[in-house]
N, C-alpha and C. Protein backbone atom coordinates (compact mmCIF):
# COMPACT_ATOMS: atom_id res chain seq x y z
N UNK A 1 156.85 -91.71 -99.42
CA UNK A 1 156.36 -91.24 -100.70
C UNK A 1 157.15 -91.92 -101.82
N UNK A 2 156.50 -92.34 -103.06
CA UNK A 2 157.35 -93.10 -103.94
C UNK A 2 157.63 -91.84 -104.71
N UNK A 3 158.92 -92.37 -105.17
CA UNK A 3 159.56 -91.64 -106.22
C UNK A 3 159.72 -92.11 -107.49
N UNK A 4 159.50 -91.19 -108.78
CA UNK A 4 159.03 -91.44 -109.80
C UNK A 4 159.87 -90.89 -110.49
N UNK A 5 160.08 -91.71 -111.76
CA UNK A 5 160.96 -91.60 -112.59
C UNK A 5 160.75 -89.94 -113.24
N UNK A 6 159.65 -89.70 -113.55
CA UNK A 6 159.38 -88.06 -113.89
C UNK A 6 160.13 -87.17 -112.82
N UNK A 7 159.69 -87.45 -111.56
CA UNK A 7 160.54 -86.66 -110.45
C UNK A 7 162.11 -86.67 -110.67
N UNK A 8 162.53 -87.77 -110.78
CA UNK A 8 164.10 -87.67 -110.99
C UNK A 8 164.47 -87.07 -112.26
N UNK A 9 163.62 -87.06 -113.15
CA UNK A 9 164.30 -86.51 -114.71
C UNK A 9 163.77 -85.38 -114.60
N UNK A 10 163.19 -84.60 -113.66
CA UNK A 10 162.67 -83.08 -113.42
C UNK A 10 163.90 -82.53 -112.57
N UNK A 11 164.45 -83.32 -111.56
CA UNK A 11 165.43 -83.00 -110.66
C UNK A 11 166.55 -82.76 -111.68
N UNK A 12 166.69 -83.43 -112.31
CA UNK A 12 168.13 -83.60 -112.97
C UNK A 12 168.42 -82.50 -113.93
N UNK A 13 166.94 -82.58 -114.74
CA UNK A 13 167.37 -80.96 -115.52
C UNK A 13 167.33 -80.38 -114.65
N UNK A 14 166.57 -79.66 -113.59
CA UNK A 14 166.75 -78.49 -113.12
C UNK A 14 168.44 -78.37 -112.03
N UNK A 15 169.24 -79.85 -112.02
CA UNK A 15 170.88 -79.77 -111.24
C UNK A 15 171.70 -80.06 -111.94
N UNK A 16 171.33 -80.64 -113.44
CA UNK A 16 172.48 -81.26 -114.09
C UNK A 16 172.79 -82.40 -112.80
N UNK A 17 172.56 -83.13 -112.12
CA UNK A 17 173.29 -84.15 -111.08
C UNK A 17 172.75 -85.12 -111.86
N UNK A 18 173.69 -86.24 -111.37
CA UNK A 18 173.34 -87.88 -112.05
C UNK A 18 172.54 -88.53 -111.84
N UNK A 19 171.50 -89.89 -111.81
CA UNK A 19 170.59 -89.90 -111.78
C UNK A 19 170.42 -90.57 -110.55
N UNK A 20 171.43 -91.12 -110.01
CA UNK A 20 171.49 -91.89 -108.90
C UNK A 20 171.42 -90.81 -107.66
N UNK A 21 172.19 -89.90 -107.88
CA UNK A 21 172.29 -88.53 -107.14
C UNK A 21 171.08 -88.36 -106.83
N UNK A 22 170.10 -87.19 -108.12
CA UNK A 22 168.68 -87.24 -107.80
C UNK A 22 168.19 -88.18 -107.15
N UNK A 23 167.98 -89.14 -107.65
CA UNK A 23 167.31 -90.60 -106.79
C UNK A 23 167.63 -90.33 -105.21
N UNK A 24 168.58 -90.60 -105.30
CA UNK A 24 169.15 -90.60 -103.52
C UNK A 24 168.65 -88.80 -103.24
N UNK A 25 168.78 -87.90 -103.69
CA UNK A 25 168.64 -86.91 -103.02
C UNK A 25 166.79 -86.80 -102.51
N UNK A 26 166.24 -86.85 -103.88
CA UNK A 26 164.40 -87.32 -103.31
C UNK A 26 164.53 -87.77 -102.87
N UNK A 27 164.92 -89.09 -101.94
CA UNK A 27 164.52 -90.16 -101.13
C UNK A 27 164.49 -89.56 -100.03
N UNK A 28 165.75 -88.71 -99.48
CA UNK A 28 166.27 -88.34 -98.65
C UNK A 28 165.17 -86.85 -97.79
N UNK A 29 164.81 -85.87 -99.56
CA UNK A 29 163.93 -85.11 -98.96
C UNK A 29 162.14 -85.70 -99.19
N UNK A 30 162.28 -86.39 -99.10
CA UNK A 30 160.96 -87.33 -98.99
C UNK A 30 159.99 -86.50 -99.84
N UNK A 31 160.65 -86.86 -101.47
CA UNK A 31 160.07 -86.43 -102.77
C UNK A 31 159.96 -84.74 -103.10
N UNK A 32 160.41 -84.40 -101.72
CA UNK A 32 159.79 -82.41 -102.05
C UNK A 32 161.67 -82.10 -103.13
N UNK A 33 160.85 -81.51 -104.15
CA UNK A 33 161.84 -80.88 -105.18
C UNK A 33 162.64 -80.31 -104.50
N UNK A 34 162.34 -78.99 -103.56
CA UNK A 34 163.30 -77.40 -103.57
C UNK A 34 164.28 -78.49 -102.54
N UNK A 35 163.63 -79.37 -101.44
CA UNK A 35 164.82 -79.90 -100.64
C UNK A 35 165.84 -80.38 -101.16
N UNK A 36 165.47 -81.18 -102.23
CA UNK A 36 166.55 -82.16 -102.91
C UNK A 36 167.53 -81.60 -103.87
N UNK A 37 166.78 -80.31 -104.06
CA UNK A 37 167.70 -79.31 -105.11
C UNK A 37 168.96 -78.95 -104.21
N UNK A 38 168.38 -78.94 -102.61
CA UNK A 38 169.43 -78.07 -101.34
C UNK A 38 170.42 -78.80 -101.21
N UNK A 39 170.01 -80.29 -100.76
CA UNK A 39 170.90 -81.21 -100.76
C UNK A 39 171.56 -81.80 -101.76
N UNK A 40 171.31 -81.71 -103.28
CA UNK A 40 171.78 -82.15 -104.21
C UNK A 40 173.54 -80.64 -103.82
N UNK A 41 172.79 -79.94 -103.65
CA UNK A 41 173.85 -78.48 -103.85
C UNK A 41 174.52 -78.11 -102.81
N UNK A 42 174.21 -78.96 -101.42
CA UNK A 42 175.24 -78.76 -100.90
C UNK A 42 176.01 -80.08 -100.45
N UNK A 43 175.84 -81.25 -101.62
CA UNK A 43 176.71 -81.65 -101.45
C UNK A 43 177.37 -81.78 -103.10
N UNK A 44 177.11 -80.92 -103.85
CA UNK A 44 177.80 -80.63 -104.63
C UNK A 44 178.95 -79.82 -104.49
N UNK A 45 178.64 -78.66 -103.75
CA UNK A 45 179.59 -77.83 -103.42
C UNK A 45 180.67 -78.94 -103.33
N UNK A 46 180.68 -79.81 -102.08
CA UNK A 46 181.71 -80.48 -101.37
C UNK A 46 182.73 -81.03 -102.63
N UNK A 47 181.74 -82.13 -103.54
CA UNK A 47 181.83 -82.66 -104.53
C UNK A 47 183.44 -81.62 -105.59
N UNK A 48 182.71 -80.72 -105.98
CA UNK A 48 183.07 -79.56 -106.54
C UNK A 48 184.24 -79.39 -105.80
N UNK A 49 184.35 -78.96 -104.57
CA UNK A 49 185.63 -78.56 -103.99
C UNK A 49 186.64 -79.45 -104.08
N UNK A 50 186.58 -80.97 -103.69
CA UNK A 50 187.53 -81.85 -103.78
C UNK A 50 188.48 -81.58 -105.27
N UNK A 51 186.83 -81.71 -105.99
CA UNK A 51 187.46 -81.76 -107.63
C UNK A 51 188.09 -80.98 -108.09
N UNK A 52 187.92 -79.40 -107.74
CA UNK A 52 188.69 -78.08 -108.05
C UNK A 52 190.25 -78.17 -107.39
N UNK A 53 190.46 -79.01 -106.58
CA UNK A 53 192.26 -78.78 -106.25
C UNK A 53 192.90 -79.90 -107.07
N UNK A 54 192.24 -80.26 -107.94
CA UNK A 54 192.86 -81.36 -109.25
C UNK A 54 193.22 -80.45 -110.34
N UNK A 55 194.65 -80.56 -111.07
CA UNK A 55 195.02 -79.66 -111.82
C UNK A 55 194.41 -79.63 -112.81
N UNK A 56 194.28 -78.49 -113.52
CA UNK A 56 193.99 -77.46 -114.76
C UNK A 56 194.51 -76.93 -115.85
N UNK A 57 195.15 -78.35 -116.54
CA UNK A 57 196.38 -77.85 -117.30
C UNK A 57 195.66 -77.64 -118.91
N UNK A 58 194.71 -78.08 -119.40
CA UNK A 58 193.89 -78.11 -120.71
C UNK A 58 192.87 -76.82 -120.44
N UNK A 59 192.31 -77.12 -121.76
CA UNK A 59 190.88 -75.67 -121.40
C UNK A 59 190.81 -75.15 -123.15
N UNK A 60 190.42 -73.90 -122.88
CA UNK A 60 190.39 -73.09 -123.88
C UNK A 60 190.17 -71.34 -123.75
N UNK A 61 190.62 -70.52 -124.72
CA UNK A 61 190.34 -69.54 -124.84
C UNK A 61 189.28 -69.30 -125.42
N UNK A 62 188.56 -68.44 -124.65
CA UNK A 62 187.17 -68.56 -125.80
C UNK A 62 187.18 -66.93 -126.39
N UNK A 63 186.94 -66.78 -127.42
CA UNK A 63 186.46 -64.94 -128.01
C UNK A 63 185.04 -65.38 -128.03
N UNK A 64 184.44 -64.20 -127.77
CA UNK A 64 183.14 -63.98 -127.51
C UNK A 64 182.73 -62.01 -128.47
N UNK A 65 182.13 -61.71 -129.66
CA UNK A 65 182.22 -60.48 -129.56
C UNK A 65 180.71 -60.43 -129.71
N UNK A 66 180.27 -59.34 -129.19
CA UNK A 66 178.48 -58.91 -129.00
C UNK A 66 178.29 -58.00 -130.02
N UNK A 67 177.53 -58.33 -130.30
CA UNK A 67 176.59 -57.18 -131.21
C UNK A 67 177.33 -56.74 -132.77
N UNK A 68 177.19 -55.83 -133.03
CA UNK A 68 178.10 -54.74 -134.32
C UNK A 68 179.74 -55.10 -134.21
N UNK A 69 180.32 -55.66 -133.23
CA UNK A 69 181.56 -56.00 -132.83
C UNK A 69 182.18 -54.28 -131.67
N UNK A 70 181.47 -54.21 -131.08
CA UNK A 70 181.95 -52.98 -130.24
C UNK A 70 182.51 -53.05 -128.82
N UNK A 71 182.09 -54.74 -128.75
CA UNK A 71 182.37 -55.17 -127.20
C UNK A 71 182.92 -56.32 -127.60
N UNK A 72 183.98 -56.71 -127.25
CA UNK A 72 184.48 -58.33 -127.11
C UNK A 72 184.81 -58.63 -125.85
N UNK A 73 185.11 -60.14 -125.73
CA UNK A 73 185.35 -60.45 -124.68
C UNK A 73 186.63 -62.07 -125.07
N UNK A 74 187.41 -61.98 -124.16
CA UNK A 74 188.26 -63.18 -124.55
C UNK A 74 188.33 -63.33 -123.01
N UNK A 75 187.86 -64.71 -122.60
CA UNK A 75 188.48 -65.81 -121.20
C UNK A 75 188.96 -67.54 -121.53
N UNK A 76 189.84 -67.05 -120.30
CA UNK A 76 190.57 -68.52 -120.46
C UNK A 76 189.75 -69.25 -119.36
N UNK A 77 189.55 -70.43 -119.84
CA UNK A 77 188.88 -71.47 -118.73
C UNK A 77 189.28 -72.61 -119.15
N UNK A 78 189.56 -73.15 -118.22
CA UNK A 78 190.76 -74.17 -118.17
C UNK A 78 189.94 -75.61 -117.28
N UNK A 79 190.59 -76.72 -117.98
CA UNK A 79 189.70 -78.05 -117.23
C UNK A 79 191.22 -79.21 -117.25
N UNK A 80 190.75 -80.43 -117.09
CA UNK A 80 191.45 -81.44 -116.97
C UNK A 80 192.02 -82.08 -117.63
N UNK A 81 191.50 -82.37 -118.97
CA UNK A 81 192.00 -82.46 -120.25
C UNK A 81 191.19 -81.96 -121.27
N UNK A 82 192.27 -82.43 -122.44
CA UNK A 82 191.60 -81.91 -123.95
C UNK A 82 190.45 -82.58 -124.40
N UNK A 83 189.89 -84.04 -123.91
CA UNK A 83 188.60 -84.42 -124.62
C UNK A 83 187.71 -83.41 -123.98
N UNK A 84 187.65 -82.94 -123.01
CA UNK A 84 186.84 -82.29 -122.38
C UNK A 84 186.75 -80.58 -122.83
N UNK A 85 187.52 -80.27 -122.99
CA UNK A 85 187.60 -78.94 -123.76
C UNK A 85 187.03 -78.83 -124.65
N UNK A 86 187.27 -80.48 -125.67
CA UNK A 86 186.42 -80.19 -126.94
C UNK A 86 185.05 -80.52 -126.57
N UNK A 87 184.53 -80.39 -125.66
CA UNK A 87 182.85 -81.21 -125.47
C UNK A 87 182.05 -79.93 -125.94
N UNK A 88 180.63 -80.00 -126.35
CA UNK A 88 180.27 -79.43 -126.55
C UNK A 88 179.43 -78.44 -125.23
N UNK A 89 179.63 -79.30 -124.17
CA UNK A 89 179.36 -78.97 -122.47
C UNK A 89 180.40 -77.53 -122.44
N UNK A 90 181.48 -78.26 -122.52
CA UNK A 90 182.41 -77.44 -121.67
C UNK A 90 182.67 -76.29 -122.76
N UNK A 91 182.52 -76.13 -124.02
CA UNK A 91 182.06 -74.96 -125.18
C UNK A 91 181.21 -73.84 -124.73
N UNK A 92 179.82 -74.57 -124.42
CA UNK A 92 179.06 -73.98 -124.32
C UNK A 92 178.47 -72.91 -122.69
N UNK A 93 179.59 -73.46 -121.98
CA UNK A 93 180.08 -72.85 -120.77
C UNK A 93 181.18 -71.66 -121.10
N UNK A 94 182.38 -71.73 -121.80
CA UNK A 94 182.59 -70.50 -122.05
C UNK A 94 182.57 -70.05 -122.82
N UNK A 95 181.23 -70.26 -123.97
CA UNK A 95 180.42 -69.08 -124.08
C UNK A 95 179.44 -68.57 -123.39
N UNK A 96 178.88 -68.82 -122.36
CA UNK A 96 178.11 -68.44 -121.50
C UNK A 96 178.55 -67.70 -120.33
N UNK A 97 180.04 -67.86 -120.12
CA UNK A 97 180.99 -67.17 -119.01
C UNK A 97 181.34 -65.94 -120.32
N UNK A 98 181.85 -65.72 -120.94
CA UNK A 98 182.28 -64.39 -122.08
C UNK A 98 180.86 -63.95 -121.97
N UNK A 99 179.67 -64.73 -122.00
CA UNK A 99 178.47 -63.32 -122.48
C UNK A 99 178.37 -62.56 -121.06
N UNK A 100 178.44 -63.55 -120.13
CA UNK A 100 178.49 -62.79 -118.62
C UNK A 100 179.41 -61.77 -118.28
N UNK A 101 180.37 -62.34 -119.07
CA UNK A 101 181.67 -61.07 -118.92
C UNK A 101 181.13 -59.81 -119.71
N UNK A 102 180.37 -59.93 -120.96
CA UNK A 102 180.32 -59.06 -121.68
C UNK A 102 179.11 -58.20 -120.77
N UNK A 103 178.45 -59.14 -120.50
CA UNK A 103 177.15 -57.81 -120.06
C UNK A 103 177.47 -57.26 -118.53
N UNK A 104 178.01 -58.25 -117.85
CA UNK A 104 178.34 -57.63 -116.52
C UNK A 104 179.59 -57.03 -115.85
N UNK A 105 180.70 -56.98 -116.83
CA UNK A 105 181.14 -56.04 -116.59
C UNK A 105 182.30 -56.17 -115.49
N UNK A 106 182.97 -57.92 -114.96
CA UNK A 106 183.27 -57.82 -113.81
C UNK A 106 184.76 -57.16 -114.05
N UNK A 107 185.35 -56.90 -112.82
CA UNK A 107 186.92 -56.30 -112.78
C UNK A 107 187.71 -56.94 -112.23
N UNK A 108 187.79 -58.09 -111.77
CA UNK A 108 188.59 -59.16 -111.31
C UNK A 108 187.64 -60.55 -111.34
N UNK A 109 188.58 -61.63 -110.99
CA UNK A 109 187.69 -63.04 -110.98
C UNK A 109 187.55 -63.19 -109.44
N UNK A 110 188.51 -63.19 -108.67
CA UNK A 110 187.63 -63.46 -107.30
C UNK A 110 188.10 -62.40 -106.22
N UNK A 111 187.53 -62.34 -104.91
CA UNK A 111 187.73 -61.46 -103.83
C UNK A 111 189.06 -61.45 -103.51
N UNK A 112 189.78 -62.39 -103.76
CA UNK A 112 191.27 -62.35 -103.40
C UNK A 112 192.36 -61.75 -104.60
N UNK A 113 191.72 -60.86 -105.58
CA UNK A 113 192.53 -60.47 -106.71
C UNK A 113 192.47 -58.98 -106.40
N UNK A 114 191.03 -58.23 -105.44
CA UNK A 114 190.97 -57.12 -105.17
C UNK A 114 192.00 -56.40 -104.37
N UNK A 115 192.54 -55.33 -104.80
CA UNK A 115 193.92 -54.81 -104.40
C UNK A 115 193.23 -54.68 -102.52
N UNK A 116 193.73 -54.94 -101.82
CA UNK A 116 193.86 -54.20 -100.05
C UNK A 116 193.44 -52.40 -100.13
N UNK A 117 194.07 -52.11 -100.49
CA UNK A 117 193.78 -50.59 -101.28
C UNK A 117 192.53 -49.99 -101.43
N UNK A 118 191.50 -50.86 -102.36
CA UNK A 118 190.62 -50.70 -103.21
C UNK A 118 189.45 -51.50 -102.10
N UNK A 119 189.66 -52.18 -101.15
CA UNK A 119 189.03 -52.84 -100.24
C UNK A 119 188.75 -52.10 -99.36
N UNK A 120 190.03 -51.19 -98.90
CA UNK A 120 189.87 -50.33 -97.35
C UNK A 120 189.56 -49.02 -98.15
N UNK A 121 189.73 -48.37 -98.99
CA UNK A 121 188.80 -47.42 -99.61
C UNK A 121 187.33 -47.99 -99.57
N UNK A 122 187.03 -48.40 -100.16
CA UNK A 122 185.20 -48.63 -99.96
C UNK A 122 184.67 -48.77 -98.32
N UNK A 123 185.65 -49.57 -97.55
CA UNK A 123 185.31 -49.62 -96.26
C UNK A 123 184.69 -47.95 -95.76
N UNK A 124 186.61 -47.55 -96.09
CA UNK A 124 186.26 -46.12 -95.18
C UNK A 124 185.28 -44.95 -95.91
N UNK A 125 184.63 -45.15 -97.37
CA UNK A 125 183.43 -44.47 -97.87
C UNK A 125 182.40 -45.23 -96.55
N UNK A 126 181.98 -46.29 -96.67
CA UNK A 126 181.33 -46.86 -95.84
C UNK A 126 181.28 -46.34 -94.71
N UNK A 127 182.23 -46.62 -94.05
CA UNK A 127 182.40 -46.32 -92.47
C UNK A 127 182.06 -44.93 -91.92
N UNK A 128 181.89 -44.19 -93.00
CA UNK A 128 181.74 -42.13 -93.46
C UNK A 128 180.45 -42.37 -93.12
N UNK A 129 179.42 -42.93 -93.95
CA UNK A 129 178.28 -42.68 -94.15
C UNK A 129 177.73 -43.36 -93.08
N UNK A 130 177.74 -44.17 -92.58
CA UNK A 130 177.55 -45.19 -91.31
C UNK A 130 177.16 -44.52 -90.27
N UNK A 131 178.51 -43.55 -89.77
CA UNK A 131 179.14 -42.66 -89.02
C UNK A 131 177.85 -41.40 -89.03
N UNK A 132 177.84 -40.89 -89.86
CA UNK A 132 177.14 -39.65 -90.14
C UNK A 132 176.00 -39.97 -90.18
N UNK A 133 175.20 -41.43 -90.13
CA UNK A 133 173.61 -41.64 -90.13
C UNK A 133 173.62 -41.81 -88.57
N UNK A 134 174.63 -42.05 -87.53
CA UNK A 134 174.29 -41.99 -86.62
C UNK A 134 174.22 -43.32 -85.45
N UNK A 135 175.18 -44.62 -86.76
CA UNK A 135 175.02 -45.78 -86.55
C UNK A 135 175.76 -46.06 -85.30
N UNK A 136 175.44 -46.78 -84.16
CA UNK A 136 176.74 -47.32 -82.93
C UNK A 136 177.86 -47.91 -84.19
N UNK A 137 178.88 -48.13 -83.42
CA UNK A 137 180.14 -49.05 -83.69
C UNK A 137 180.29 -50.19 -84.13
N UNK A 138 179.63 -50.76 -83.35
CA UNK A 138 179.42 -52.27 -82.89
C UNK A 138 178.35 -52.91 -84.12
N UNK A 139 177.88 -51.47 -84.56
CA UNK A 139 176.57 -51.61 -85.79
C UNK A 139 177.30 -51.94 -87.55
N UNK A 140 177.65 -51.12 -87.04
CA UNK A 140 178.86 -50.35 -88.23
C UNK A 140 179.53 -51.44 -88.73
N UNK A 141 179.93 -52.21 -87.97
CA UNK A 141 181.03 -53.15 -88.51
C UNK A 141 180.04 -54.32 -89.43
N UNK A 142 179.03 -54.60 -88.81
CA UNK A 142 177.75 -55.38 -89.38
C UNK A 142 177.19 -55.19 -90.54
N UNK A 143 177.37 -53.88 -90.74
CA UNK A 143 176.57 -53.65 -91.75
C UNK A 143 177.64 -53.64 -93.18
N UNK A 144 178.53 -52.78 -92.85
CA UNK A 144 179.88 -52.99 -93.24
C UNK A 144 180.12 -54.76 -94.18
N UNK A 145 179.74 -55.35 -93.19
CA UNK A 145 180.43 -57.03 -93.72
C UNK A 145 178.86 -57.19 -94.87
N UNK A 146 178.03 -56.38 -94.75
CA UNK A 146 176.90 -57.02 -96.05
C UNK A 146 177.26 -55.69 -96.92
N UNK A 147 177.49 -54.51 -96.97
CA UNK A 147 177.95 -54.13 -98.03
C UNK A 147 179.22 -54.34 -98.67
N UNK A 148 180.29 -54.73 -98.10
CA UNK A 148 181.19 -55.41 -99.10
C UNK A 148 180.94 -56.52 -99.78
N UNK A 149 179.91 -57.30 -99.54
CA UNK A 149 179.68 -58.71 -99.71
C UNK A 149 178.82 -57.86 -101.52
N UNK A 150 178.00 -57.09 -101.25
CA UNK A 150 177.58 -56.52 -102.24
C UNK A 150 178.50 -56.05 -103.46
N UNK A 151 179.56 -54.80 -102.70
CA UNK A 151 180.21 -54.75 -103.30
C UNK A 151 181.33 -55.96 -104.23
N UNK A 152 181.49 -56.86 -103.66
CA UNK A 152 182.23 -58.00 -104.20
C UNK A 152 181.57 -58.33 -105.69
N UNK A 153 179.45 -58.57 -105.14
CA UNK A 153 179.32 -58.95 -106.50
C UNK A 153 178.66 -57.63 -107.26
N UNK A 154 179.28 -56.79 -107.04
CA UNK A 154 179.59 -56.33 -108.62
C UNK A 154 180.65 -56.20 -108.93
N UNK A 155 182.00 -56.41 -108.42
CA UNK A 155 183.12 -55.89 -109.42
C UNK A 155 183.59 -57.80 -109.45
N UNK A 156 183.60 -58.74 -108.95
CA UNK A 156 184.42 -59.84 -108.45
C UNK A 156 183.17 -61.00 -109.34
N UNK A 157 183.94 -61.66 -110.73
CA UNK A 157 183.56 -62.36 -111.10
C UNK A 157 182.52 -63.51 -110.46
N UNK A 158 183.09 -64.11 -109.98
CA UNK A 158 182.91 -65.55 -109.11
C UNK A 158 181.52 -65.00 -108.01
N UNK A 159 181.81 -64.26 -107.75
CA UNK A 159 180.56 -63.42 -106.70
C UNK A 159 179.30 -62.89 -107.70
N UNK A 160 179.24 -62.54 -108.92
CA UNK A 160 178.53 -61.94 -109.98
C UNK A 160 177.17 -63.03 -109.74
N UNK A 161 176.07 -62.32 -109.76
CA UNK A 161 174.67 -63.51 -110.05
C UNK A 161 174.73 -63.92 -111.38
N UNK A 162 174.81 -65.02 -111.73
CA UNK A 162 175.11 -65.58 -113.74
C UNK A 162 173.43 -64.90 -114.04
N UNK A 163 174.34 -63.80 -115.75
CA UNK A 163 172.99 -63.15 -116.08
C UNK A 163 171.87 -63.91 -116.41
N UNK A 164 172.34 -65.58 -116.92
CA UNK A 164 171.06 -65.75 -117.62
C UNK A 164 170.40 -66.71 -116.52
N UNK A 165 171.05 -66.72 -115.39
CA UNK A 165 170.01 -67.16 -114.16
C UNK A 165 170.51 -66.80 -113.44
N UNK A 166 169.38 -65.23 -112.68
CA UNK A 166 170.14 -64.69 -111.66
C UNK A 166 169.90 -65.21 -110.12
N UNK A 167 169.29 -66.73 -110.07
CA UNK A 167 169.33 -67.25 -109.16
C UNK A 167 170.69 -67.96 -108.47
N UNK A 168 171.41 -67.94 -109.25
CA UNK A 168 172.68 -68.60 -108.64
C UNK A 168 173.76 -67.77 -109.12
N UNK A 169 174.76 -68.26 -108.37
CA UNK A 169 175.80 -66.77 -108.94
C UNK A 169 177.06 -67.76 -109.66
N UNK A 170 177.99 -67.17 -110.36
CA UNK A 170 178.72 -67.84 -111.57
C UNK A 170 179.54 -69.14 -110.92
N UNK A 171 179.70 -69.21 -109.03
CA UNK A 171 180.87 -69.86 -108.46
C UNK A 171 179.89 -71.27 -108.36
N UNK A 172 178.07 -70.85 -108.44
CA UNK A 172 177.47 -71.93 -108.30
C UNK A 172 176.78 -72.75 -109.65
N UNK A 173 177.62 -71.83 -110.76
CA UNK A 173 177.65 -72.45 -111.96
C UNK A 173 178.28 -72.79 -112.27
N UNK A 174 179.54 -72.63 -112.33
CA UNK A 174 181.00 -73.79 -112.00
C UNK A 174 180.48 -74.95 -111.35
N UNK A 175 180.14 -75.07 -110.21
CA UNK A 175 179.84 -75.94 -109.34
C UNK A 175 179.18 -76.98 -110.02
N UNK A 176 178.06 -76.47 -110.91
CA UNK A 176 176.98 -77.53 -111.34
C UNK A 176 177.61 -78.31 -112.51
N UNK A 177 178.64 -77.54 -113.49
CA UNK A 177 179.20 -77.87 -114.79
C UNK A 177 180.20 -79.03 -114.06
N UNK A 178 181.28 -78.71 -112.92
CA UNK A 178 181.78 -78.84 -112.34
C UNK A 178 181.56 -80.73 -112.20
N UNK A 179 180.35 -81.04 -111.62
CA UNK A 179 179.52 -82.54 -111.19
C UNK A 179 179.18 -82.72 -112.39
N UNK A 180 178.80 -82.01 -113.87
CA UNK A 180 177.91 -82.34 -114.40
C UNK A 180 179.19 -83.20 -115.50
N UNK A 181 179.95 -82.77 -115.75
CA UNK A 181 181.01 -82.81 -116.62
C UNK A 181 181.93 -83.54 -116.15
N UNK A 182 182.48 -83.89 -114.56
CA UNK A 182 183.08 -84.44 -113.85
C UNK A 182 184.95 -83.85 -113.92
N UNK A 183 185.12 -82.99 -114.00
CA UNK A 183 186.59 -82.92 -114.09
C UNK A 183 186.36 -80.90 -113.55
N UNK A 184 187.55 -80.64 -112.95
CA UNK A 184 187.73 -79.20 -112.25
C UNK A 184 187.95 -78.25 -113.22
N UNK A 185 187.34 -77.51 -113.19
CA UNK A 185 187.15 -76.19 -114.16
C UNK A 185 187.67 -75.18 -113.76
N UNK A 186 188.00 -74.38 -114.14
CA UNK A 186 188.69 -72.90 -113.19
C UNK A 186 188.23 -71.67 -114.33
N UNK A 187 188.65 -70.61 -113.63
CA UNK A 187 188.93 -69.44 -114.60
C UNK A 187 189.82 -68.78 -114.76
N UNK A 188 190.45 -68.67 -115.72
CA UNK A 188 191.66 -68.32 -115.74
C UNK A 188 191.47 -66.96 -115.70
N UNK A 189 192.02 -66.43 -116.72
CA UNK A 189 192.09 -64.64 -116.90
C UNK A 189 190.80 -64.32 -118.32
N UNK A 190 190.55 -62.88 -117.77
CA UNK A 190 189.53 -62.47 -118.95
C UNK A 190 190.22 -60.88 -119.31
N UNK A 191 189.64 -60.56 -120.54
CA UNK A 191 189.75 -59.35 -121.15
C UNK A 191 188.94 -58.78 -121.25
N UNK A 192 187.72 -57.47 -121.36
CA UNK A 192 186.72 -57.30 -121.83
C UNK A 192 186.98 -56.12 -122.65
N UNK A 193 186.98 -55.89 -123.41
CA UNK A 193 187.50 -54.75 -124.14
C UNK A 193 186.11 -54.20 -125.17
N UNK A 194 186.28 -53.04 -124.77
CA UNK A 194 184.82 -51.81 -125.71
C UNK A 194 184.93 -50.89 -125.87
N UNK A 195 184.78 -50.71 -127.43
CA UNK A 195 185.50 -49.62 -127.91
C UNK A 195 184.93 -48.32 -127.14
N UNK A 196 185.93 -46.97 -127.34
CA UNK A 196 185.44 -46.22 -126.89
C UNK A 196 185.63 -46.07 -125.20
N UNK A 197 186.25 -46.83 -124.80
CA UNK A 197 186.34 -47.04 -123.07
C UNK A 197 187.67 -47.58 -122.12
């Protein structure tokens, strides 16, 4: 199937990936979009991962306040250097990470910030109700590993579905800014503060 320059500049907005990327990724899924989106993304991930253990010493704080001023939000997100901080890319990412903070509400940035504590409490609510519907053991533990996974994304940033596309979740919007921008992004710490709470 030939591939067409419309196809690749359709691919590209919808991955942010480069154009050679797209190119090579249609070729590969022999022109079908959703494939090339798969393979564009999972070898972004890879992409992404290398790039994320490259230090994070630049960035910015961003304030973010909603509405009447009743909710603010301040996060640090941090990149590779300062030209890049000032881009209007990497701006417009954390403001888009603060509005996520603002509407969703998370309570840590990733699964490894959640206290042990606060982990084996939800288990053993879990393991109660499990128990008392009548579930085997062997069940229990199964079901167990998809409701924490739930639980994660609602309190655990990085796990959160990004509000303004709840098709991908915020670790696979890093990811895309991540290739798109070329330098490792992180998140540092957030605040969300509302009055009244």
């Amino acid at each position: 199937m030939a591939i067409t320059a419309g196809d690749v500049a359709k691919l590209r907005d919808m991955t942010g990936a480069g154009m050679m990327d797209a190119k090579k990724a249609l070729t590969e899924a022999d022109g079908d979009l959703e494939k090339a989106v798969d393979i564009l993304r999972a070898s972004g991930a890879m992409k992404a991962a290398k790039k994320s253990e490259r230090v994070t010493a630049e960035g910015r704080v961003h304030a973010y306040t909603h509405g009447t001023g009743k909710l603010s939000v301040l996060v640090e997100v941090m990149c590779e250097t300062d030209f890049v901080a000032r881009t209007e890319s990497f701006q417009e990412l954390c403001q888009d990470l603060a509005m996520h903070i603002a509407a969703a509400a998370p309570q840590y940035t990733t699964r490894a910030e959640v206290p042990a504590e606060v982990v084996e409490r939800e288990k053993n609510v879990y393991r109660e109700q499990l128990t008392a519907e009548g579930k085997p053991a062997d069940v229990i533990e199964k079901i167990m590993e998809g409701k924490l996974a739930k639980f994660y994304e609602e309190i655990c940033l990085m796990d959160q579905k990004f509000v303004k596309d709840d098709s991908i979740s915020v670790t696979n919007l890093l990811e895309q800014k991540i290739l798109a921008i070329g330098e490792s992004i992180k998140i540092g710490r957030f605040v969300r503060i509302q009055l009244g709470v």
